[in-house]
N, C-alpha and C. Protein backbone atom coordinates (compact mmCIF):
# COMPACT_ATOMS: atom_id res chain seq x y z
N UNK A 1 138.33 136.63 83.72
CA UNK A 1 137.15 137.15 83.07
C UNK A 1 135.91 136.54 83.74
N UNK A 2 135.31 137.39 83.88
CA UNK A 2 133.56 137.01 85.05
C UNK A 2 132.94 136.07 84.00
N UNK A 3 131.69 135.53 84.46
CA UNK A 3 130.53 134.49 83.61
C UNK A 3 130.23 135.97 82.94
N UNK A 4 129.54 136.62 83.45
CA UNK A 4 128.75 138.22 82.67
C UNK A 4 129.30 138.33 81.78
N UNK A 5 130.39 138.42 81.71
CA UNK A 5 131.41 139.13 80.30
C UNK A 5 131.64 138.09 79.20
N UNK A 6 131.69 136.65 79.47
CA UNK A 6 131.99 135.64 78.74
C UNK A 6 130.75 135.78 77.74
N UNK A 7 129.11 135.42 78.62
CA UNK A 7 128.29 135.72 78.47
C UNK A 7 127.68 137.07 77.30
N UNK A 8 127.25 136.93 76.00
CA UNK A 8 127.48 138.51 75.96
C UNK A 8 125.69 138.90 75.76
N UNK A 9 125.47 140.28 75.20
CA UNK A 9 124.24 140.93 75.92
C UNK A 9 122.72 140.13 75.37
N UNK A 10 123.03 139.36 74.08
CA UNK A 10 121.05 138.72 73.91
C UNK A 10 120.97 137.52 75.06
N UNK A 11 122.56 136.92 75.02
CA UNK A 11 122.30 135.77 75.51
C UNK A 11 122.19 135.91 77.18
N UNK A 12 123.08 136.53 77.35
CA UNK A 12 122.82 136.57 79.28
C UNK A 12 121.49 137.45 79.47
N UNK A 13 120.53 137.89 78.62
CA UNK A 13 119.39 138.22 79.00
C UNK A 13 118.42 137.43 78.82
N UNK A 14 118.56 136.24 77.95
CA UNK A 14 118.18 134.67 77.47
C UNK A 14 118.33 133.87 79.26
N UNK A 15 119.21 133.35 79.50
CA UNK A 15 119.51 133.28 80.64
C UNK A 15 119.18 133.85 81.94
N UNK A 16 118.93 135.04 81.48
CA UNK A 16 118.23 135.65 82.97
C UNK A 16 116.91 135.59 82.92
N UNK A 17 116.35 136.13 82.08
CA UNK A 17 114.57 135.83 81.40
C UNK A 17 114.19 134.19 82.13
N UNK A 18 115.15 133.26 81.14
CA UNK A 18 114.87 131.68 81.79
C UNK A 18 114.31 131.77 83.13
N UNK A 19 115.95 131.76 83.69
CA UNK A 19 115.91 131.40 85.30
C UNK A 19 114.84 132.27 86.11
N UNK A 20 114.46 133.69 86.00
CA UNK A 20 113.47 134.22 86.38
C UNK A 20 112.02 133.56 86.58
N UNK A 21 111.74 133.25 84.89
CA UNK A 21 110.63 132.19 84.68
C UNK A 21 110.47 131.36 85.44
N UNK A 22 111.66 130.53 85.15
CA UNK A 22 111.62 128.93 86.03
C UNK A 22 111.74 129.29 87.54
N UNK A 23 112.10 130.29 88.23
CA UNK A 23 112.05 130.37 89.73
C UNK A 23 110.75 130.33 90.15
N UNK A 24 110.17 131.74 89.12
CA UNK A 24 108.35 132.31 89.50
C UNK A 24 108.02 130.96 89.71
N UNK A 25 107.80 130.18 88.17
CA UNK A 25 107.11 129.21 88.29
C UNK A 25 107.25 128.03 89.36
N UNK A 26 108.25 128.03 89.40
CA UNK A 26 108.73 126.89 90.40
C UNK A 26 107.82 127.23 92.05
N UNK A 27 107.86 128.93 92.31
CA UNK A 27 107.43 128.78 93.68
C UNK A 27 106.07 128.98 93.52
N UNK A 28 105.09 129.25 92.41
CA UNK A 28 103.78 129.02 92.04
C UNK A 28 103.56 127.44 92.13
N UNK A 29 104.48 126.37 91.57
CA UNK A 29 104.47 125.13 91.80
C UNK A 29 104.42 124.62 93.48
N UNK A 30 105.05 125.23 94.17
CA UNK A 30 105.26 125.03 95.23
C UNK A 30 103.90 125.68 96.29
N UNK A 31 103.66 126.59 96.01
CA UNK A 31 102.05 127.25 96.51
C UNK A 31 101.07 126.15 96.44
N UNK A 32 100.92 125.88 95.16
CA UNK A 32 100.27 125.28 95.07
C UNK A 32 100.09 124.20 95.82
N UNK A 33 101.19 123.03 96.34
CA UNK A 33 101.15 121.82 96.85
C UNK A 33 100.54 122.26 98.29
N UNK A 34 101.57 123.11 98.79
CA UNK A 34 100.98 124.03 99.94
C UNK A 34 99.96 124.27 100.19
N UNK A 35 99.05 124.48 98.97
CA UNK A 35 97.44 124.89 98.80
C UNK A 35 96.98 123.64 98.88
N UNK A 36 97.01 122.85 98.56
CA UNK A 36 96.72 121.35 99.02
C UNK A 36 96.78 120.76 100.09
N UNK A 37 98.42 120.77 100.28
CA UNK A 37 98.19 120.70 102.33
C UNK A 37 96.70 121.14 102.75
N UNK A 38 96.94 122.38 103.11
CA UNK A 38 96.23 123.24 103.61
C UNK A 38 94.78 123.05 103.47
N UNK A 39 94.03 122.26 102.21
CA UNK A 39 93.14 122.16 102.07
C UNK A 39 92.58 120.82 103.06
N UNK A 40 93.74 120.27 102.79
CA UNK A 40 93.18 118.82 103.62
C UNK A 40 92.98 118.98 104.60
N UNK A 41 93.80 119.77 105.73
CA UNK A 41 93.82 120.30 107.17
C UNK A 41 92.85 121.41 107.83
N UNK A 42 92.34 122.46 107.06
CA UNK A 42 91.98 123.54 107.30
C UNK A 42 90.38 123.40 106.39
N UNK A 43 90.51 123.29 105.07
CA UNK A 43 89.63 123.35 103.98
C UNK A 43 89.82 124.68 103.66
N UNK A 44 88.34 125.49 102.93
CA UNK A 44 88.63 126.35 102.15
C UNK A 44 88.87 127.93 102.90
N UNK A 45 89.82 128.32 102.69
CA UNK A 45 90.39 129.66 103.11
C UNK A 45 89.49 131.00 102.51
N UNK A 46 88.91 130.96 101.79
CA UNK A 46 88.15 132.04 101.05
C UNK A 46 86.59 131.59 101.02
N UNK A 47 85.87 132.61 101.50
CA UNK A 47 84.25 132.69 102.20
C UNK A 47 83.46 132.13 100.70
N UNK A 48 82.55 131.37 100.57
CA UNK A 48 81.27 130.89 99.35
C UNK A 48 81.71 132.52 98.36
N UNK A 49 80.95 133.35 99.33
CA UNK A 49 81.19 134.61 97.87
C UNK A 49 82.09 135.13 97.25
N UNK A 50 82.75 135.59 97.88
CA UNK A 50 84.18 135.85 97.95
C UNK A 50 84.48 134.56 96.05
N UNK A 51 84.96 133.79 97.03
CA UNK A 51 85.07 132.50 95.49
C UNK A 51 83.88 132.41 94.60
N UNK A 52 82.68 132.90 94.41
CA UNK A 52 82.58 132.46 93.36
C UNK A 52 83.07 134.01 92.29
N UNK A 53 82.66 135.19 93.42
CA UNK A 53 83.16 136.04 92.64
C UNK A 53 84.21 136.62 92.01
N UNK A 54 85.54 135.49 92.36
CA UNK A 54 86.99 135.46 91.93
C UNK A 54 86.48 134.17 90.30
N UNK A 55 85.44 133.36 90.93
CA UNK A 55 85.16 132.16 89.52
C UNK A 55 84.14 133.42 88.53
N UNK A 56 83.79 134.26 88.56
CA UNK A 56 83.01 135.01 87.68
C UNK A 56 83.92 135.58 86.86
N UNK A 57 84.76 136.46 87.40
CA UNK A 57 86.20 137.68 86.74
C UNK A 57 86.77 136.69 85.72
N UNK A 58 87.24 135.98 86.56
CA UNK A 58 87.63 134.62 85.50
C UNK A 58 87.06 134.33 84.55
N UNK A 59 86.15 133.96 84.78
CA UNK A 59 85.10 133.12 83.52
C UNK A 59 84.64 134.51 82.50
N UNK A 60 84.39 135.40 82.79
CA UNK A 60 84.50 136.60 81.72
C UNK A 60 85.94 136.99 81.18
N UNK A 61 86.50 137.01 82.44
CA UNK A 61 87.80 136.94 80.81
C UNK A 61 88.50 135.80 80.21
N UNK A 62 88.12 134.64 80.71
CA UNK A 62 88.01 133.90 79.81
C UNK A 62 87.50 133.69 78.57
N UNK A 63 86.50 133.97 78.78
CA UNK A 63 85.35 133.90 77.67
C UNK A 63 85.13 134.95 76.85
N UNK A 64 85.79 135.80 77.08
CA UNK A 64 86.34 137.71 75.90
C UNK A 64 87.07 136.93 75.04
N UNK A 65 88.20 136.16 75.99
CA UNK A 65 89.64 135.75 75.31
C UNK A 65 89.34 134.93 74.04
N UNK A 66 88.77 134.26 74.47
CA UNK A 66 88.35 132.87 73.27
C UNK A 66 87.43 133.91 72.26
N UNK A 67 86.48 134.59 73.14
CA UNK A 67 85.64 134.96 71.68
C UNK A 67 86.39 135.87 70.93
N UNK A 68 87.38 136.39 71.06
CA UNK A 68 88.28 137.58 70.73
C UNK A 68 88.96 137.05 69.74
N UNK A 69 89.57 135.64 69.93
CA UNK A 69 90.74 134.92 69.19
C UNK A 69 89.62 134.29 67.85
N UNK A 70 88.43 133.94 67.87
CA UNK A 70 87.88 133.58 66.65
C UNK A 70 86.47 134.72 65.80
N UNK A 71 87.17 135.83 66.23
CA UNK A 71 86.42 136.94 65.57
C UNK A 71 85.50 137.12 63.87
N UNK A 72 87.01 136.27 62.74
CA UNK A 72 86.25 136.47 61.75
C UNK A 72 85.05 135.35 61.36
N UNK A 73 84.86 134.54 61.63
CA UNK A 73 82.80 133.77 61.38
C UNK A 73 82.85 133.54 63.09
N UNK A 74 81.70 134.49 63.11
CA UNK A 74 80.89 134.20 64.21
C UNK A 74 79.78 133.47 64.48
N UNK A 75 80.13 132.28 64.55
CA UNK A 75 78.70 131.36 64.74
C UNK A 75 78.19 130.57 66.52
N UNK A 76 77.05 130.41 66.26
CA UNK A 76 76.86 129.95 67.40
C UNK A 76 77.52 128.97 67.95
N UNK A 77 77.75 127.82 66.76
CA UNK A 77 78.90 126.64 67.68
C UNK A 77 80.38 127.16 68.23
N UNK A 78 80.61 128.24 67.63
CA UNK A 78 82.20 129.00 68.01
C UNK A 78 81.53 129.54 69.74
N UNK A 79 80.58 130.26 69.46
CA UNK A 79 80.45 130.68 71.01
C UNK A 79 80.05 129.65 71.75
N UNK A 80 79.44 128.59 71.66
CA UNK A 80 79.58 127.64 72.52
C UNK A 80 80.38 126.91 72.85
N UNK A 81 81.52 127.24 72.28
CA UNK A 81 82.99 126.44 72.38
C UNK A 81 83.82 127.26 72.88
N UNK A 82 83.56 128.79 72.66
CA UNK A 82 84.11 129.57 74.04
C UNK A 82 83.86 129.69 75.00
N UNK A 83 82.41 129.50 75.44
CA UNK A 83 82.01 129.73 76.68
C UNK A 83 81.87 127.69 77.22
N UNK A 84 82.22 126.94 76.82
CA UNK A 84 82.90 126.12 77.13
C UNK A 84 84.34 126.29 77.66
N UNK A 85 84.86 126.71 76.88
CA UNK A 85 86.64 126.76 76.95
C UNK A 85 86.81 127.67 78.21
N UNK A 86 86.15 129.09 78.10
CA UNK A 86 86.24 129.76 79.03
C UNK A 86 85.62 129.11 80.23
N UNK A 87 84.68 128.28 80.17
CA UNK A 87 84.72 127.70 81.73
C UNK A 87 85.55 126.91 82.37
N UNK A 88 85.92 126.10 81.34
CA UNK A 88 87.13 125.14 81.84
C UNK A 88 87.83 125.89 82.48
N UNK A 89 88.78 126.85 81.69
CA UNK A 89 89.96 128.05 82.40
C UNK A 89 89.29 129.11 83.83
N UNK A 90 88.03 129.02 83.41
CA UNK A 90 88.13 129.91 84.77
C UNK A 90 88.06 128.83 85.97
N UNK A 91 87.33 127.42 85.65
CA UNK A 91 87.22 126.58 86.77
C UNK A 91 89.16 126.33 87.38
N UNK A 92 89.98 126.07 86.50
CA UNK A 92 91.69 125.80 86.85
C UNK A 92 91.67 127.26 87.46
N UNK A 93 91.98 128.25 87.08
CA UNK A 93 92.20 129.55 87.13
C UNK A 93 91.74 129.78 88.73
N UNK A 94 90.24 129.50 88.70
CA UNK A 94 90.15 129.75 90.64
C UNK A 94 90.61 129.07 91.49
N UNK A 95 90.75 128.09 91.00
CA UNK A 95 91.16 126.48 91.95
C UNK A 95 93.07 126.39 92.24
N UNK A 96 93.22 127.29 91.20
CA UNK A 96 95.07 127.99 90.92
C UNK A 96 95.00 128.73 92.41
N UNK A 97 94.02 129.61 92.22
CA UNK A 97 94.46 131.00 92.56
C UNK A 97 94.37 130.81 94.23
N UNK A 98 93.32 130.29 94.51
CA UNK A 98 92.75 129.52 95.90
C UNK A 98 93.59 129.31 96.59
N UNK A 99 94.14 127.63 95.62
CA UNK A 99 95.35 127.07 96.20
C UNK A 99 96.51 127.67 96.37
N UNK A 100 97.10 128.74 95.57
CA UNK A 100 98.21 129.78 95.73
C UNK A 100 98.34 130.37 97.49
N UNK A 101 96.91 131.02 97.13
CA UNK A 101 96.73 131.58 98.22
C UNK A 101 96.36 131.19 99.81
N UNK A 102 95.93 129.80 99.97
CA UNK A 102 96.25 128.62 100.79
C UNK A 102 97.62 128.47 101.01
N UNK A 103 98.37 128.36 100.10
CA UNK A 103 99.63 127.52 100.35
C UNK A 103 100.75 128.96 100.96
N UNK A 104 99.74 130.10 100.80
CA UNK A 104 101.17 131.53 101.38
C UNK A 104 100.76 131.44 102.80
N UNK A 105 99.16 131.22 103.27
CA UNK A 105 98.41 131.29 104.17
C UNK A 105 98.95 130.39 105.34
N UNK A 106 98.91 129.24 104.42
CA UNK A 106 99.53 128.09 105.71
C UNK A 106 100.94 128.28 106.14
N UNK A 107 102.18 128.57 104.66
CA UNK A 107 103.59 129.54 105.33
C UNK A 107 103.62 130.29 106.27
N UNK A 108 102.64 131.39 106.08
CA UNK A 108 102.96 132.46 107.34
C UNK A 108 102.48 132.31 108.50
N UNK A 109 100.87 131.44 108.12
CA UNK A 109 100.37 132.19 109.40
C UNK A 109 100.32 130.45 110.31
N UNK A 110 100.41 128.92 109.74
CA UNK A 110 100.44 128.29 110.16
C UNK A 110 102.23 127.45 110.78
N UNK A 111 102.70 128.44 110.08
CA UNK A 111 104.40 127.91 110.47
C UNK A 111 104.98 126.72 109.47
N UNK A 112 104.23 127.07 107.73
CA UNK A 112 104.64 126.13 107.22
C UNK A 112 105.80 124.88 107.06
N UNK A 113 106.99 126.09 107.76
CA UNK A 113 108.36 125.29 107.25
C UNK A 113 108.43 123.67 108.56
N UNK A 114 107.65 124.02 109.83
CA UNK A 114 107.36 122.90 110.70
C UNK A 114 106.65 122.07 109.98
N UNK A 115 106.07 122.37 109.55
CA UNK A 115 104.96 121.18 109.13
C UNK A 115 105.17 120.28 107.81
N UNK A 116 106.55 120.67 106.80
CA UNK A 116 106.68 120.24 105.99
C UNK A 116 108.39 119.86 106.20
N UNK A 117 108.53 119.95 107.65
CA UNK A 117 109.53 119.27 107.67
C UNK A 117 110.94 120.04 108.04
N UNK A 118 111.03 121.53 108.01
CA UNK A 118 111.83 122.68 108.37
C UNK A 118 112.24 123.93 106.91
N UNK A 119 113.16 124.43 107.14
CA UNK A 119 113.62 124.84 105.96
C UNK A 119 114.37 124.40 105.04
N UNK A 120 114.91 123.43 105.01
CA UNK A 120 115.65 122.37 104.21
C UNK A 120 114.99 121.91 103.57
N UNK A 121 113.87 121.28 103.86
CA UNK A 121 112.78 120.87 103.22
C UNK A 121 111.94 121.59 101.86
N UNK A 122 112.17 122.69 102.87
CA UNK A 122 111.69 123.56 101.52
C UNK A 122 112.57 124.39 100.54
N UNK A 123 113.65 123.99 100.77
CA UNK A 123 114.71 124.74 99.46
C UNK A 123 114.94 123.13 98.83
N UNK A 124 114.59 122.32 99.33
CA UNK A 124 114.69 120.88 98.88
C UNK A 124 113.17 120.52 97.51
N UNK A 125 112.21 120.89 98.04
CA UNK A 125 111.36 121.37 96.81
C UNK A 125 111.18 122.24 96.06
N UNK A 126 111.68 123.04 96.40
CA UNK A 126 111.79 124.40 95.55
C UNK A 126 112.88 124.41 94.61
N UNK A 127 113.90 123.88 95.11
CA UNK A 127 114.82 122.91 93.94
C UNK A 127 113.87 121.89 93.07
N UNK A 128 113.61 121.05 93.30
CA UNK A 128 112.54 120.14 92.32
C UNK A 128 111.80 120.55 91.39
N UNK A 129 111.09 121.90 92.35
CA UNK A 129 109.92 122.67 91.34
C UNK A 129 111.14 123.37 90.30
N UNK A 130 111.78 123.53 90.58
CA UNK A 130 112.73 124.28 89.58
C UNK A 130 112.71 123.76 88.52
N UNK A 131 113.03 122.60 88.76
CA UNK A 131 113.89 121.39 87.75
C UNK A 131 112.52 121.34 86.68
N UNK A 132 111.54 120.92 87.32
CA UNK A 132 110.45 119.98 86.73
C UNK A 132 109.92 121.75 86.15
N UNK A 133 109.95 122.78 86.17
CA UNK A 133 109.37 123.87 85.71
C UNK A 133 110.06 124.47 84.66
N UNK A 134 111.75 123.93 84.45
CA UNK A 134 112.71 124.25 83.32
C UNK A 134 112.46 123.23 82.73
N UNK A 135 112.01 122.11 82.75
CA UNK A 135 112.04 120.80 82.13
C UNK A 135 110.10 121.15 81.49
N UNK A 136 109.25 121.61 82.07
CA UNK A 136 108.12 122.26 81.33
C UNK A 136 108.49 123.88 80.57
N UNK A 137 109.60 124.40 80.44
CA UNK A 137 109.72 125.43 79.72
C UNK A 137 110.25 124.83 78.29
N UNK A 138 111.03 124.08 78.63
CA UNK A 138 112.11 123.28 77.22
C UNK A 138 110.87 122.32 76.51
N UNK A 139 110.24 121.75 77.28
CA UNK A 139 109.10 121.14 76.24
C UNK A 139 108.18 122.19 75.50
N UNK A 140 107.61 123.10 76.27
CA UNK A 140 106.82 124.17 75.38
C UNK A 140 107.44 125.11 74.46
N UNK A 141 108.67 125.33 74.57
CA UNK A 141 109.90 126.21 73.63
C UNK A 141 109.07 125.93 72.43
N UNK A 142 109.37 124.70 72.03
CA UNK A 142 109.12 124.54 70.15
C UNK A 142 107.95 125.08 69.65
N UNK A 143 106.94 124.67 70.71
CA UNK A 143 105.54 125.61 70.54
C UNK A 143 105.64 126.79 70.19
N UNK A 144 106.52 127.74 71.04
CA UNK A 144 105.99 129.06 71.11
C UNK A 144 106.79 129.67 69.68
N UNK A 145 108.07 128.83 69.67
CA UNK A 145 108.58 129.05 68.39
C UNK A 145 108.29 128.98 67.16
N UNK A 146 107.04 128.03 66.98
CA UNK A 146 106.51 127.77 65.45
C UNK A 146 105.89 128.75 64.93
């Protein structure tokens, strides 16, 4: 009898959902470091405008989001605590997205897997990011569950 069949249909879709998650995330984890490399060596990959107008998109929907989620009293300290909040998130959010996009930049077009050591290297972190990205799914579980 196969794992599939032992397995039956909420749970092996429990299981597949997971590991999906934890892969994405894992190689978003891994971009990222990449995006770091890359920053130290190269600096910034995306032109002054270009970035701030990826930090604007952001920061407006950031700042919908928050004001959206405390709709019934609308007071001025609530909107200043969204358009706080929403800056914070759009400041991570570009600095995410940057570095993402650094760290695919330096893969393809700089010959990442040399520079970090070959391809071993990198199924060697990408294992790690795994680990440490299922090990951040199992801590936030209880959250999403309450």
């Amino acid at each position: 009898m196969s794992i599939k069949a032992k397995i039956k249909g909420s749970e092996y879709k429990r299981y597949q959902k997971t590991l999906i998650l934890s892969t994405a995330l894992a190689f978003l984890m891994l971009y990222i470091a990449f995006g770091l490399i890359f920053f130290s060596k190269e600096g910034n990959p995306i032109p002054g405008p270009y970035l701030l107008l990826i930090f604007a998109i952001n920061f407006i929907i950031f700042v919908v989001f928050y004001e959206s989620r405390g709709k019934e009293k609308s007071k001025e300290k609530d909107n200043l605590k969204s358009l706080i909040k929403g800056l914070f998130l759009a400041i991570c959010a570009t600095f995410t997205l940057v570095a993402i996009i650094s760290g695919v930049k330096l893969m393809i077009y700089y010959d990442g897997f040399e520079l970090i050591g070959g391809f071993g290297s990198f199924i060697s972190a990408l294992a790690i990011c795994m680990i440490v990205s299922m090990i951040l799914l199992s801590l936030l579980r209880p959250l999403s569950e309450q």
